[in-house]
PDB file of N, CA and C in Angstrom:
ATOM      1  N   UNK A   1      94.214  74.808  85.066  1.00  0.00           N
ATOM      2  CA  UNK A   1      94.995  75.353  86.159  1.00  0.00           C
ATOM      3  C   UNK A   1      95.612  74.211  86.955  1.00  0.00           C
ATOM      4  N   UNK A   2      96.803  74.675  87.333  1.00  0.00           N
ATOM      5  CA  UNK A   2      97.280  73.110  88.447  1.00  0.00           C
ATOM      6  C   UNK A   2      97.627  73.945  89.818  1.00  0.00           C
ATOM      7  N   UNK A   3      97.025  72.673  90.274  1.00  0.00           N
ATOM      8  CA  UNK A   3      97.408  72.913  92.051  1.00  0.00           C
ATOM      9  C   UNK A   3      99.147  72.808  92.672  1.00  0.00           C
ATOM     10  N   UNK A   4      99.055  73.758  93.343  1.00  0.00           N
ATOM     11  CA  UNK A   4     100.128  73.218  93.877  1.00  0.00           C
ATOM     12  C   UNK A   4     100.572  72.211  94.400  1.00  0.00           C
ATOM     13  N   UNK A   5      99.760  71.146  95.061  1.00  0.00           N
ATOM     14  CA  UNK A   5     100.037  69.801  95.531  1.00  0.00           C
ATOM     15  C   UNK A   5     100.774  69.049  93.767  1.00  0.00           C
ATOM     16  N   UNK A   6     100.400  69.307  92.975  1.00  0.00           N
ATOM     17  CA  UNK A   6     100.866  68.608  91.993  1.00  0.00           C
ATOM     18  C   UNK A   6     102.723  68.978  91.647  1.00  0.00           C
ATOM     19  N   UNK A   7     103.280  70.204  92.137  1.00  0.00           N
ATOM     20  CA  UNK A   7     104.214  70.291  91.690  1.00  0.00           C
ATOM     21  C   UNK A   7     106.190  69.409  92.374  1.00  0.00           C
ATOM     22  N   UNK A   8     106.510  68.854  92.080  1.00  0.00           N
ATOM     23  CA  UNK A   8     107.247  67.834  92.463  1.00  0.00           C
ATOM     24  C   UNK A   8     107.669  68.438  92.932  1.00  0.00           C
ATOM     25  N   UNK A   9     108.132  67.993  94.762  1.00  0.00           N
ATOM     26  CA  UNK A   9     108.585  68.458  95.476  1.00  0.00           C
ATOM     27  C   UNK A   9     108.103  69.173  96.908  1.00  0.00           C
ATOM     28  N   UNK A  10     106.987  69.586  96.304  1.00  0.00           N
ATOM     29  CA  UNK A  10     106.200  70.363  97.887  1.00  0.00           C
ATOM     30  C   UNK A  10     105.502  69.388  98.221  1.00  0.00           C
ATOM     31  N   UNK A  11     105.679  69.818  99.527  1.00  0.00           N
ATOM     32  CA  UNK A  11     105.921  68.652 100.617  1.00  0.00           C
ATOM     33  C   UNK A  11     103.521  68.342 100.696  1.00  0.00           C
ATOM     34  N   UNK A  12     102.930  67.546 101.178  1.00  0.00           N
ATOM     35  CA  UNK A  12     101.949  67.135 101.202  1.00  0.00           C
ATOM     36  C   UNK A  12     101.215  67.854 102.098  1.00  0.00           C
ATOM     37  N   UNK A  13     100.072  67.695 102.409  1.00  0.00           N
ATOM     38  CA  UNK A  13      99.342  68.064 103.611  1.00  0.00           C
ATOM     39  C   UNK A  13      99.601  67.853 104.894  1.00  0.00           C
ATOM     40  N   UNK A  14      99.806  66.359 105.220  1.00  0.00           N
ATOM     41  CA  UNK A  14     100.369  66.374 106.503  1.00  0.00           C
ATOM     42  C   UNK A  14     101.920  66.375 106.874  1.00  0.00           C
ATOM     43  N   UNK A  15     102.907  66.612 105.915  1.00  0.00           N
ATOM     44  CA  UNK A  15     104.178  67.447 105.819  1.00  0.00           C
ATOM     45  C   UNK A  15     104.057  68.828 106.431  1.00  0.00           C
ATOM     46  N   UNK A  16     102.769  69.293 105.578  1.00  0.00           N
ATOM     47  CA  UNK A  16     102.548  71.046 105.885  1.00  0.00           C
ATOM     48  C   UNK A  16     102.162  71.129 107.724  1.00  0.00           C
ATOM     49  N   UNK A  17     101.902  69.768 108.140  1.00  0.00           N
ATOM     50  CA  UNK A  17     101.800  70.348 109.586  1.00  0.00           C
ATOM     51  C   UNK A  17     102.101  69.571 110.671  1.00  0.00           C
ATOM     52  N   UNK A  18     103.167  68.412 110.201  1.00  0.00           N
ATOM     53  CA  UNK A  18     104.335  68.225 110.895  1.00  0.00           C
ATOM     54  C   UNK A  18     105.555  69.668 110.852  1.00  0.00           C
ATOM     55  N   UNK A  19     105.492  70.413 109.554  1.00  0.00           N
ATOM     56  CA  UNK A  19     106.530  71.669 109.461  1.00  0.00           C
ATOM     57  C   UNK A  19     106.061  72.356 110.332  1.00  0.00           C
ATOM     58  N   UNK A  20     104.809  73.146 110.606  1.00  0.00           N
ATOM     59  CA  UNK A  20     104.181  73.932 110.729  1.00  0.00           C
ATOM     60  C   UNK A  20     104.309  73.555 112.545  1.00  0.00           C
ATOM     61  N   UNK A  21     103.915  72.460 113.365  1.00  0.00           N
ATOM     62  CA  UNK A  21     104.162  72.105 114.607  1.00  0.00           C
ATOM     63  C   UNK A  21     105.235  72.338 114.887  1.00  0.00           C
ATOM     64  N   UNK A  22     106.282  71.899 113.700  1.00  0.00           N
ATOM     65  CA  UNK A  22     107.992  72.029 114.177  1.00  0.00           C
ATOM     66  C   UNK A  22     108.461  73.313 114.868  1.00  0.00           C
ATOM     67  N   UNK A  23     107.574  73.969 113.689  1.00  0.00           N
ATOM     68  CA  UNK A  23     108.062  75.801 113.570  1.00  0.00           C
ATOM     69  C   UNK A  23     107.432  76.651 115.140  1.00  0.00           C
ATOM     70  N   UNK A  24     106.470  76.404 115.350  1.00  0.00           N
ATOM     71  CA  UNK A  24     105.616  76.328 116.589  1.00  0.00           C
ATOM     72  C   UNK A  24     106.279  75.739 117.913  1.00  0.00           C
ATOM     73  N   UNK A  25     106.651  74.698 117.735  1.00  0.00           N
ATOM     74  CA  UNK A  25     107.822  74.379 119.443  1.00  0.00           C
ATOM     75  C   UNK A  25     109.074  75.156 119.097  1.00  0.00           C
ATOM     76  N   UNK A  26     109.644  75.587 118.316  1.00  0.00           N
ATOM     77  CA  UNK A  26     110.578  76.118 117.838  1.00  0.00           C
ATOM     78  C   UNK A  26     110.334  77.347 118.062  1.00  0.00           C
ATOM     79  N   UNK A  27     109.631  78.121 117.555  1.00  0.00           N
ATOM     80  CA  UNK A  27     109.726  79.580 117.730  1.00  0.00           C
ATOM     81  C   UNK A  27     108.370  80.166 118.593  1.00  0.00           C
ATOM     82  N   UNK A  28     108.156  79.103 119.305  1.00  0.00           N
ATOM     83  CA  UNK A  28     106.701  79.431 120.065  1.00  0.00           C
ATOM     84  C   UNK A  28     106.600  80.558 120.734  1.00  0.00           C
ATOM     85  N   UNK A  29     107.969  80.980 121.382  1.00  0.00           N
ATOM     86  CA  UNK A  29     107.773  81.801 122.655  1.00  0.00           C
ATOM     87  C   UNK A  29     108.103  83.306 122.325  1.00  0.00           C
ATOM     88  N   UNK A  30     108.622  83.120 120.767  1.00  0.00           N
ATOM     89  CA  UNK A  30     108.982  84.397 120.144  1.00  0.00           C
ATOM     90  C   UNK A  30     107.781  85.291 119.022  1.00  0.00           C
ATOM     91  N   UNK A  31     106.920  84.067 119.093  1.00  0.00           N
ATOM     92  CA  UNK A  31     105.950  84.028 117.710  1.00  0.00           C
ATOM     93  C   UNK A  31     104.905  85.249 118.279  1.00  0.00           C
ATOM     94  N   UNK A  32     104.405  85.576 119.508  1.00  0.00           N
ATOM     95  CA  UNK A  32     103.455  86.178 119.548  1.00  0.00           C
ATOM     96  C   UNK A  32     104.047  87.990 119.398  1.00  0.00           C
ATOM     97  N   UNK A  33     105.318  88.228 119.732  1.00  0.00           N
ATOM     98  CA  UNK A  33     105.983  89.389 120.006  1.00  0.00           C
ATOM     99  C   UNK A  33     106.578  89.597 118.469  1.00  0.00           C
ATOM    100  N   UNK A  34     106.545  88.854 117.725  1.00  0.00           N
ATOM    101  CA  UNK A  34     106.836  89.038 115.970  1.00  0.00           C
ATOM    102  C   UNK A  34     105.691  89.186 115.951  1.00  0.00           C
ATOM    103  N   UNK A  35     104.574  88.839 115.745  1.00  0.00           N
ATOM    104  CA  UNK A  35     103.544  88.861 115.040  1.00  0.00           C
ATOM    105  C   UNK A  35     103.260  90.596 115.402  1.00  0.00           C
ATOM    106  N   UNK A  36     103.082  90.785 116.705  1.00  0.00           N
ATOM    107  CA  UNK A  36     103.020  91.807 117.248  1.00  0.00           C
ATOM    108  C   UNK A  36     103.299  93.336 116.226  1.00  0.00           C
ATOM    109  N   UNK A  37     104.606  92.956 116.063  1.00  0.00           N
ATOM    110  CA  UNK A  37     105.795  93.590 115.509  1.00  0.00           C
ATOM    111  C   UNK A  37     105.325  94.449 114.028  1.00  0.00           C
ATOM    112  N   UNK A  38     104.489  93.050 113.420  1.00  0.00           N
ATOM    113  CA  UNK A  38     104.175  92.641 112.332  1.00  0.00           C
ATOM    114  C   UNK A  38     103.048  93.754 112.317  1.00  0.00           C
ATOM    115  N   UNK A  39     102.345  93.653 112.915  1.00  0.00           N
ATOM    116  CA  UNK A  39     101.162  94.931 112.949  1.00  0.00           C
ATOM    117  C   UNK A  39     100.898  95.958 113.302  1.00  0.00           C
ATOM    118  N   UNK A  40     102.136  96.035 114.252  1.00  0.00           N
ATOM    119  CA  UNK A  40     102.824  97.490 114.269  1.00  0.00           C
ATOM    120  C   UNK A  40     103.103  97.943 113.243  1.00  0.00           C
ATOM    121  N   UNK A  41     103.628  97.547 112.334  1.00  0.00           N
ATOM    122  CA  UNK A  41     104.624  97.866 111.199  1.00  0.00           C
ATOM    123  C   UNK A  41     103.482  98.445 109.929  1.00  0.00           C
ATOM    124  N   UNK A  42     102.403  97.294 109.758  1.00  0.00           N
ATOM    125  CA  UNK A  42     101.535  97.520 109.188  1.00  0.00           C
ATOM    126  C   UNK A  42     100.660  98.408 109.256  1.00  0.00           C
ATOM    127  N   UNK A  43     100.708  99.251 110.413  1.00  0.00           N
ATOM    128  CA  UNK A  43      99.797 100.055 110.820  1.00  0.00           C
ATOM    129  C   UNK A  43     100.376 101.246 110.454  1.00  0.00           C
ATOM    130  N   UNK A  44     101.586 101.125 110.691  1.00  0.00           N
ATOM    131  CA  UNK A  44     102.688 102.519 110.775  1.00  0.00           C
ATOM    132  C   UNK A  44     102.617 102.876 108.885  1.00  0.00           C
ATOM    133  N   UNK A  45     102.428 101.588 108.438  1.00  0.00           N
ATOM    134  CA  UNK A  45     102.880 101.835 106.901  1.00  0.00           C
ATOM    135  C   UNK A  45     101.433 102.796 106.120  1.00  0.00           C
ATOM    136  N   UNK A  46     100.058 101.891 106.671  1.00  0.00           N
ATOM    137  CA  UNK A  46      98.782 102.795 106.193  1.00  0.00           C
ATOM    138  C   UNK A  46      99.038 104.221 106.934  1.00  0.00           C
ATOM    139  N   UNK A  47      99.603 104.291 108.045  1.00  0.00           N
ATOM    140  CA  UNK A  47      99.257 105.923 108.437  1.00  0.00           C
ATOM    141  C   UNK A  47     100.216 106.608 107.531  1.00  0.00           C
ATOM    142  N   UNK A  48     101.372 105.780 107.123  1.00  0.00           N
ATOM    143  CA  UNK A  48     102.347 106.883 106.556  1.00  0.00           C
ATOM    144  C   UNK A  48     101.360 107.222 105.105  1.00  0.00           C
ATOM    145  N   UNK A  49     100.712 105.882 104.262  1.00  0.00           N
ATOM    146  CA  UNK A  49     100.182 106.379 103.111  1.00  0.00           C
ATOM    147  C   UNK A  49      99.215 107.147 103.091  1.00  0.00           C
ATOM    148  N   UNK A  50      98.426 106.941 104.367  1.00  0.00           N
ATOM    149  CA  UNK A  50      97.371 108.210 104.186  1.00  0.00           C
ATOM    150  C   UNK A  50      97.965 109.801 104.490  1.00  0.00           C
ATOM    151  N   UNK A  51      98.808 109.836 104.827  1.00  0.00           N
ATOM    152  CA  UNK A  51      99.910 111.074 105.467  1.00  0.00           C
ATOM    153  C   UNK A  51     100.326 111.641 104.194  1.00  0.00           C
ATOM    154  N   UNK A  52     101.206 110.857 103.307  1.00  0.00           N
ATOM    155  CA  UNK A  52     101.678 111.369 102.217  1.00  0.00           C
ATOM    156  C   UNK A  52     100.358 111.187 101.422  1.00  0.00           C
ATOM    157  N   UNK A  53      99.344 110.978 100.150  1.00  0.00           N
ATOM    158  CA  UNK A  53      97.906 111.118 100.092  1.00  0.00           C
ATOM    159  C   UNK A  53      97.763 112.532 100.557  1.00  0.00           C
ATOM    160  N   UNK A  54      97.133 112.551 101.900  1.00  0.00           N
ATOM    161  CA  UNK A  54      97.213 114.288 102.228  1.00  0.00           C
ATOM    162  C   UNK A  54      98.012 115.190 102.026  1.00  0.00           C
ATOM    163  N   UNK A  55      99.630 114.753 102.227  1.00  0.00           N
ATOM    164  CA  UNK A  55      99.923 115.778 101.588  1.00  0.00           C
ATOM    165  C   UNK A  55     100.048 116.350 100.156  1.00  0.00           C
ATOM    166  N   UNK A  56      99.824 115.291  99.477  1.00  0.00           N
ATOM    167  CA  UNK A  56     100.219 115.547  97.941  1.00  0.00           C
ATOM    168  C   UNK A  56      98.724 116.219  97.293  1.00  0.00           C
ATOM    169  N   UNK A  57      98.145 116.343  98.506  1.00  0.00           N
ATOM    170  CA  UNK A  57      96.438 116.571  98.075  1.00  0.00           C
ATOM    171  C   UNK A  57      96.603 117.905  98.299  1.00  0.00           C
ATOM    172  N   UNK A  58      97.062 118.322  99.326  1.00  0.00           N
ATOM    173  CA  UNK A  58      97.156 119.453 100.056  1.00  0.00           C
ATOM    174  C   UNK A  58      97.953 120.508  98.731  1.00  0.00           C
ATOM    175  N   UNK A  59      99.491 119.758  98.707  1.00  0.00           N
ATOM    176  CA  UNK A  59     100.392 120.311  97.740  1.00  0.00           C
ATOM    177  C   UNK A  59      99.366 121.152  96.438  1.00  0.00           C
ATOM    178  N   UNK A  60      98.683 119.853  95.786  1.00  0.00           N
ATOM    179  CA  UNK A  60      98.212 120.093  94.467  1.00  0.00           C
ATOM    180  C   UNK A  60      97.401 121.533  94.360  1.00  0.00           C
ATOM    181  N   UNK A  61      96.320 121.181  95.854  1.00  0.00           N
ATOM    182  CA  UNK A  61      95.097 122.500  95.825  1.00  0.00           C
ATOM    183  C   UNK A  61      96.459 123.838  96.151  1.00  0.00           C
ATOM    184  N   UNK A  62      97.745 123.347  96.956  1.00  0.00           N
ATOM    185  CA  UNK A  62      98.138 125.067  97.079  1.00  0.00           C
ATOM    186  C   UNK A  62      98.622 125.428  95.934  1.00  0.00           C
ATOM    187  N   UNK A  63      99.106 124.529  94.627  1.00  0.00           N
ATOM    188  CA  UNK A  63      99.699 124.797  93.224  1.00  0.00           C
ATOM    189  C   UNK A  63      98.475 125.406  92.524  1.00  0.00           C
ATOM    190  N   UNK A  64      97.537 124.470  92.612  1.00  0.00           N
ATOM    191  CA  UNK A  64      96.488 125.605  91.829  1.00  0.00           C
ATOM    192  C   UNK A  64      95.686 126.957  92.424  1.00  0.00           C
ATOM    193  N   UNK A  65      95.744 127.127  93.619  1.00  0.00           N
ATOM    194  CA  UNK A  65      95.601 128.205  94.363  1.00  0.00           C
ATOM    195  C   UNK A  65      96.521 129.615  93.999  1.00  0.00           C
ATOM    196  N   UNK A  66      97.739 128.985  94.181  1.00  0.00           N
ATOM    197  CA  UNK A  66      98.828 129.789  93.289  1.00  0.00           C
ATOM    198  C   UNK A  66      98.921 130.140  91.919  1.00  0.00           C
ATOM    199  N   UNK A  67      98.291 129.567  91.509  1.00  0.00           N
ATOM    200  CA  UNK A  67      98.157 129.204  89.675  1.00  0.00           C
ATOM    201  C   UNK A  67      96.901 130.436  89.615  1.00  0.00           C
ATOM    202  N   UNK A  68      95.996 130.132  90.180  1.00  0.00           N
ATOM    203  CA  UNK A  68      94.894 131.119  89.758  1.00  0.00           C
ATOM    204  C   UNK A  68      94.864 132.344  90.491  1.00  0.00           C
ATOM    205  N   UNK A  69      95.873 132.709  91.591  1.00  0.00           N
ATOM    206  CA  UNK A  69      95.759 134.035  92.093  1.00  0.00           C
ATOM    207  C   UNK A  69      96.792 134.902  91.052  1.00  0.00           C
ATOM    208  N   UNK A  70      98.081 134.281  90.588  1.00  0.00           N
ATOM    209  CA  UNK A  70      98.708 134.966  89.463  1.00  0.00           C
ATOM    210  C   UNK A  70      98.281 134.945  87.830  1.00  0.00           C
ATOM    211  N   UNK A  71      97.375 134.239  88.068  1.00  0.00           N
ATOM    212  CA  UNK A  71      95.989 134.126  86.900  1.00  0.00           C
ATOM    213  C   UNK A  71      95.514 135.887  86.833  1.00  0.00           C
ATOM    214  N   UNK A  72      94.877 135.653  88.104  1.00  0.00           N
ATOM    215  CA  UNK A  72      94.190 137.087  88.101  1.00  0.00           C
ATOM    216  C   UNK A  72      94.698 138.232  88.762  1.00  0.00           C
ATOM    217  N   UNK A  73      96.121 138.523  89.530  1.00  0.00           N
ATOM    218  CA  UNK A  73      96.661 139.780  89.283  1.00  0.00           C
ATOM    219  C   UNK A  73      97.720 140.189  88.108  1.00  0.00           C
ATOM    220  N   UNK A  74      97.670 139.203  87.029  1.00  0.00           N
ATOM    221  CA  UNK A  74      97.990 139.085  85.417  1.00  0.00           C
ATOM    222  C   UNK A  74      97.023 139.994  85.009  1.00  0.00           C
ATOM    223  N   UNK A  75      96.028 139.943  85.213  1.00  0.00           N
ATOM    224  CA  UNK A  75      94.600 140.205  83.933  1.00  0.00           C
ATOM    225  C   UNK A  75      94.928 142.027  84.270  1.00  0.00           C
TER     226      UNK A  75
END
């Protein structure tokens, strides 16, 4: 397996946090209200999957609910 430090071009360890300080005086005052943003978003995305999940759960039991009541006013 190779590390990424080996691949020509990416920048070293203390590159990674001279960048990383840069990015930080740079976007310091915006960074906490993105991040924010960021887990809003993430949160919104699990409620939507557990939302759809239920409903497709919901859907299935009313298809076979339907399925077996014209099951048995067939017979």
């Amino acid at each position: 397996m190779t590390c990424l430090g080996f691949i020509p071009g990416m920048p070293g360890g203390i590159e990674l946090i001279i960048l990383l300080l840069i990015i930080l005086l740079l976007f310091g005052k915006r960074l906490p209200t993105a991040m924010f943003s960021v887990g809003k978003s993430i949160t919104e995305f699990k409620k939507g999957m557990t939302t759809s999940i239920d409903e497709s759960l919901d859907d299935d039991s009313e298809k076979s609910k339907s399925e077996k009541s014209s099951e048995s006013s067939n017979s």
